[in-house]
N, C-alpha and C. Protein backbone atom coordinates (compact mmCIF):
# COMPACT_ATOMS: atom_id res chain seq x y z
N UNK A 1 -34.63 -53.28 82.33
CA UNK A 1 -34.04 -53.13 81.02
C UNK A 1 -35.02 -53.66 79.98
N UNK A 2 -34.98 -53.29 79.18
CA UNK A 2 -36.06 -53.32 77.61
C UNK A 2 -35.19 -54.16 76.76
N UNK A 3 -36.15 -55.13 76.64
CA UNK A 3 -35.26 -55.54 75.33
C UNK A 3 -36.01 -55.58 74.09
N UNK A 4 -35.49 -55.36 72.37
CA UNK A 4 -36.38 -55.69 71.79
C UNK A 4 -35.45 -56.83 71.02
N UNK A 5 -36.70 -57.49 69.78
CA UNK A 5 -36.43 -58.51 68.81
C UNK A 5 -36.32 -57.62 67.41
N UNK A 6 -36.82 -56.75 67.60
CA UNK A 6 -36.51 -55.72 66.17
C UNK A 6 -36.61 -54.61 66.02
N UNK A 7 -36.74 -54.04 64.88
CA UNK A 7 -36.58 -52.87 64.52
C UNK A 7 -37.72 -51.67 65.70
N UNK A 8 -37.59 -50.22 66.15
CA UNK A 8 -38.95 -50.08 66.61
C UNK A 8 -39.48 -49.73 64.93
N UNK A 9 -40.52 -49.87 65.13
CA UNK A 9 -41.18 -49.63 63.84
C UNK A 9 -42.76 -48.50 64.10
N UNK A 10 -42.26 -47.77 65.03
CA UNK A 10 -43.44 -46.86 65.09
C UNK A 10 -43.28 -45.93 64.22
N UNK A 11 -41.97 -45.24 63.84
CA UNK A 11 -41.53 -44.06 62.96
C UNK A 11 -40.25 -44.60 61.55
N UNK A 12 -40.90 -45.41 61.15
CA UNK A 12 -39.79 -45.77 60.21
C UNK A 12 -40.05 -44.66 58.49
N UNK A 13 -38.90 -44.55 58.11
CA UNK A 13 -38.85 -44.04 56.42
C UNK A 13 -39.77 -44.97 56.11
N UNK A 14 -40.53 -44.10 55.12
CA UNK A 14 -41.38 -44.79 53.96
C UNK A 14 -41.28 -45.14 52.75
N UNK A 15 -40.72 -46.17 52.01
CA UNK A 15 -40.88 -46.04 50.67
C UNK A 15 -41.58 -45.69 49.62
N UNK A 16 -41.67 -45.33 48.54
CA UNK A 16 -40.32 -44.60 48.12
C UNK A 16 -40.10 -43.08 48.69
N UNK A 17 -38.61 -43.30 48.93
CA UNK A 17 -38.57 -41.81 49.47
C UNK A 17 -38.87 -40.53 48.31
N UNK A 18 -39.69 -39.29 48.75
CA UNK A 18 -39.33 -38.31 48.21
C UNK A 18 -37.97 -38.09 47.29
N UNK A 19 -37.85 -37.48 46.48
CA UNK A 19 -36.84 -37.00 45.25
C UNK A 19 -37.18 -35.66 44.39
N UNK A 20 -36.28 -34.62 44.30
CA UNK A 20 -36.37 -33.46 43.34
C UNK A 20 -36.37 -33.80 41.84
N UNK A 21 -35.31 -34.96 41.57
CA UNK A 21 -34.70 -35.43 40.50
C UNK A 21 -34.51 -36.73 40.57
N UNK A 22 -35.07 -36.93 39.42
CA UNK A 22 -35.13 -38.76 39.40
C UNK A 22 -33.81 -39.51 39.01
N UNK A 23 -32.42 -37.98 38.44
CA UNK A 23 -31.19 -38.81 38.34
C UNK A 23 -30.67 -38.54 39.57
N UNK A 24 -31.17 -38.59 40.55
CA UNK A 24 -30.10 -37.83 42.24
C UNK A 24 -31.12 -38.51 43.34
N UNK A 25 -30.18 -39.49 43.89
CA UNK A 25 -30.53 -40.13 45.43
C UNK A 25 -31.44 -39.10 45.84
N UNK A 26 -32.62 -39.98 46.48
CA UNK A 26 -33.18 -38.78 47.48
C UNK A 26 -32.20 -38.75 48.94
N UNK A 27 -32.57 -36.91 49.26
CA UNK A 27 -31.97 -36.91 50.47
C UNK A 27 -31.92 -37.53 51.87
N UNK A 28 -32.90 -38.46 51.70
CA UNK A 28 -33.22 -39.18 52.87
C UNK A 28 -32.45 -40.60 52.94
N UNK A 29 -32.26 -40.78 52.23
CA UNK A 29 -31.21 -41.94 51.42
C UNK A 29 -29.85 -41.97 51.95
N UNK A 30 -29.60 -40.60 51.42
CA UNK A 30 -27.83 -40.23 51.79
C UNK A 30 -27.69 -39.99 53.21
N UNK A 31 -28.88 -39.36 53.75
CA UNK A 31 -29.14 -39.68 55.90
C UNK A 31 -29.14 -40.57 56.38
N UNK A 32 -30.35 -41.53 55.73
CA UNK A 32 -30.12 -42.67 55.99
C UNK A 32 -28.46 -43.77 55.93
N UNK A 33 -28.40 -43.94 54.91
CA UNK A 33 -26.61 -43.95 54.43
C UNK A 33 -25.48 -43.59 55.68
N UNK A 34 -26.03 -42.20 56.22
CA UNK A 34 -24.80 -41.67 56.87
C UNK A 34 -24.92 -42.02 58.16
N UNK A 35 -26.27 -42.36 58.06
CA UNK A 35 -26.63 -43.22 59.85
C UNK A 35 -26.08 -44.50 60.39
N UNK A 36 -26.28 -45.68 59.36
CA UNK A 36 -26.07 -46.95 58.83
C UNK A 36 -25.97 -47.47 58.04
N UNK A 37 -25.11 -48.33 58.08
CA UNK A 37 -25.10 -49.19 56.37
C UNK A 37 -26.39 -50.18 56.19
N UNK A 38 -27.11 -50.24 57.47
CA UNK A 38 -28.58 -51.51 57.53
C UNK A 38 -29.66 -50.55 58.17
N UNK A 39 -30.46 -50.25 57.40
CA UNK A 39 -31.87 -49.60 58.48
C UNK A 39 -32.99 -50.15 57.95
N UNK A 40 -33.74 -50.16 59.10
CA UNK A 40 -35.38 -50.49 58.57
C UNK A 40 -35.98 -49.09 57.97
N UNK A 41 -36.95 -49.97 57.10
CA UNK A 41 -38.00 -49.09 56.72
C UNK A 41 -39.02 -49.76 56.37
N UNK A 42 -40.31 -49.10 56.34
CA UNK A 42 -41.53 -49.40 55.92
C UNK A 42 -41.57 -49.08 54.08
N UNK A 43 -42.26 -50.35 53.90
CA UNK A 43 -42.82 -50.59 52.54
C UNK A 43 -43.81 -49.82 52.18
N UNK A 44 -44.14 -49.59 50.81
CA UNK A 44 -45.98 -49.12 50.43
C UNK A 44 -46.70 -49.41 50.44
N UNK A 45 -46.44 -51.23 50.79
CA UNK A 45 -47.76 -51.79 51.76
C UNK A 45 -47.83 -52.12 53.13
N UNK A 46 -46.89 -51.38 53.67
CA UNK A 46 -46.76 -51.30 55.04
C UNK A 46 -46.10 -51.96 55.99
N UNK A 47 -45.08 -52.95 55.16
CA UNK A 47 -44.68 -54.01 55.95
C UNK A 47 -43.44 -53.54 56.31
N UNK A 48 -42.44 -53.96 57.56
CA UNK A 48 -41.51 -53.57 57.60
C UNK A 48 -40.07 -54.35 56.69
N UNK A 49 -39.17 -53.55 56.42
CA UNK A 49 -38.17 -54.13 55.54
C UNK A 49 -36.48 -53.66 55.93
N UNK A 50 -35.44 -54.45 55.44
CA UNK A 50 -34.43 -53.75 55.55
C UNK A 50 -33.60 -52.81 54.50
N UNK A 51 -33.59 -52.02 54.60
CA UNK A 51 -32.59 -51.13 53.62
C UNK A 51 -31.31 -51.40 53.77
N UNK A 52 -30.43 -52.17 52.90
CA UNK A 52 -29.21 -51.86 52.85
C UNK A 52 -28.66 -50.67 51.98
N UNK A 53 -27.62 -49.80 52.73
CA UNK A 53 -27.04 -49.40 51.72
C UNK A 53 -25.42 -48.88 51.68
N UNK A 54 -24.58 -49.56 52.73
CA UNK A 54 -23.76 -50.22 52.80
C UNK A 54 -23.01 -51.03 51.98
N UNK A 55 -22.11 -50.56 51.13
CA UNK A 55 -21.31 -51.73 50.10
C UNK A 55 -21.19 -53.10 50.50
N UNK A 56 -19.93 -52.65 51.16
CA UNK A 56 -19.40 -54.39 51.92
C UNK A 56 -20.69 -55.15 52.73
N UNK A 57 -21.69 -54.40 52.75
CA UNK A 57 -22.88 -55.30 53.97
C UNK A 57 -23.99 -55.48 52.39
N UNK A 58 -23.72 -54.85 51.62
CA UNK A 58 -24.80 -56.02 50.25
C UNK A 58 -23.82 -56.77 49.38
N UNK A 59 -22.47 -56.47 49.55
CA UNK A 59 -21.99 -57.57 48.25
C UNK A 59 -21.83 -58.78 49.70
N UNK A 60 -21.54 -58.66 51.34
CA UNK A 60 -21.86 -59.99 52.44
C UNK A 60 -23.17 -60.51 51.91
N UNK A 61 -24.58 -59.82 51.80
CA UNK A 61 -25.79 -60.64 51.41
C UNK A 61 -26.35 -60.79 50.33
N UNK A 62 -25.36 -60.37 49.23
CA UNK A 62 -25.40 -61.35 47.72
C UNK A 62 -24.64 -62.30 47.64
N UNK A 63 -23.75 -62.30 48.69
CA UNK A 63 -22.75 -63.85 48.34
C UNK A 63 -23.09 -64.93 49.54
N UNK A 64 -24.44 -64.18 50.59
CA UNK A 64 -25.00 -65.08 51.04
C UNK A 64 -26.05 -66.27 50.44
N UNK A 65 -25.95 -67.60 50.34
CA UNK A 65 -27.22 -68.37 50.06
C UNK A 65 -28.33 -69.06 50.36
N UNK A 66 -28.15 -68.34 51.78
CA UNK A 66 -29.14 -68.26 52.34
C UNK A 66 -30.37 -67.39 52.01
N UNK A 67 -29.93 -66.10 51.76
CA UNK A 67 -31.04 -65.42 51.11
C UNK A 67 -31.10 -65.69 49.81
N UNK A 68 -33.09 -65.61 49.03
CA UNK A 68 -32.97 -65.99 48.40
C UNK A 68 -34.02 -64.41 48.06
N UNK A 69 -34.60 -64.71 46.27
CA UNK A 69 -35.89 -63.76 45.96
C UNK A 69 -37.28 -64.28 46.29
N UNK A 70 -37.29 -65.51 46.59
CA UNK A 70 -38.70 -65.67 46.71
C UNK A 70 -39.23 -65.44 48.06
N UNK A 71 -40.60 -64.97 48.46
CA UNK A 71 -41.00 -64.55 49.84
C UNK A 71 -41.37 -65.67 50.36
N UNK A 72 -41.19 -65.90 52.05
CA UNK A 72 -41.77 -66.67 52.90
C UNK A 72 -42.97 -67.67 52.93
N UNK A 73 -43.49 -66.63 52.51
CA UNK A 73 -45.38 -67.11 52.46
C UNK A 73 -45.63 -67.29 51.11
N UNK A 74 -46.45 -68.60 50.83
CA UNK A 74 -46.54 -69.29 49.99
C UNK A 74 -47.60 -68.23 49.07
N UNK A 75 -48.29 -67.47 49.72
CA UNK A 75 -49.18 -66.73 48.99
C UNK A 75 -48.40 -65.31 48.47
N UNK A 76 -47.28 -65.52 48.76
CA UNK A 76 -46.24 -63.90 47.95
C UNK A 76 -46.12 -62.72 49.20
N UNK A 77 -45.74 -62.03 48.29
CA UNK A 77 -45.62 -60.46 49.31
C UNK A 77 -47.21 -60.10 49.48
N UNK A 78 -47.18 -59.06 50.66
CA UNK A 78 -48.80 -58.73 50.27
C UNK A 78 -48.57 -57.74 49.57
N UNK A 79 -49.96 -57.15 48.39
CA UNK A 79 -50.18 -56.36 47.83
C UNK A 79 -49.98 -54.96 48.46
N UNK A 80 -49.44 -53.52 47.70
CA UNK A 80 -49.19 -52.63 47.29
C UNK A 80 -51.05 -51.78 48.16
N UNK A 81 -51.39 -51.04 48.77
CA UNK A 81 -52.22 -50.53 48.26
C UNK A 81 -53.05 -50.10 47.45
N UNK A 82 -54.19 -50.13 46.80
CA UNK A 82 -54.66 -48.91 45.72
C UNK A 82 -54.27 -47.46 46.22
N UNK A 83 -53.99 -46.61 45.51
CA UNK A 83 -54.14 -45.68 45.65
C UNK A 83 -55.28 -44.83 44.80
């Protein structure tokens, strides 16, 4: 039996997703959505992250205080790519 500690992260969504219209969810969003209320995805600098998008599972981890905005590492998020 396999076990893992996280997400697999060989094929995750990329941020930002694709969009036709910048007033309309992209469609990958509302899949995502219809899959889970919690999925991973990869950042634009490559790191892995969680997507909530689940009501009741983001107003549970805004009224958590445990989470906070500031990152882990004393040196910040890592940088964005150039593109």
């Amino acid at each position: 039996m396999t076990t893992t500690t996280g997400p697999d992260t060989t094929d995750l969504p990329r941020l930002p997703f694709p969009r036709h219209d910048v007033l309309e969810l992209p469609p990958l969003f509302d899949r995502l959505r219809e899959r889970s209320p919690i999925t991973p995805v990869r950042t634009p600098a490559g790191d892995v992250a969680w997507l909530v998008t689940g009501y009741d599972e983001a107003r549970a981890l805004f009224a958590d205080d445990r989470l906070g905005r500031s990152h882990p590492s004393r040196s910040g998020p890592r940088a964005s790519p150039t593109r």
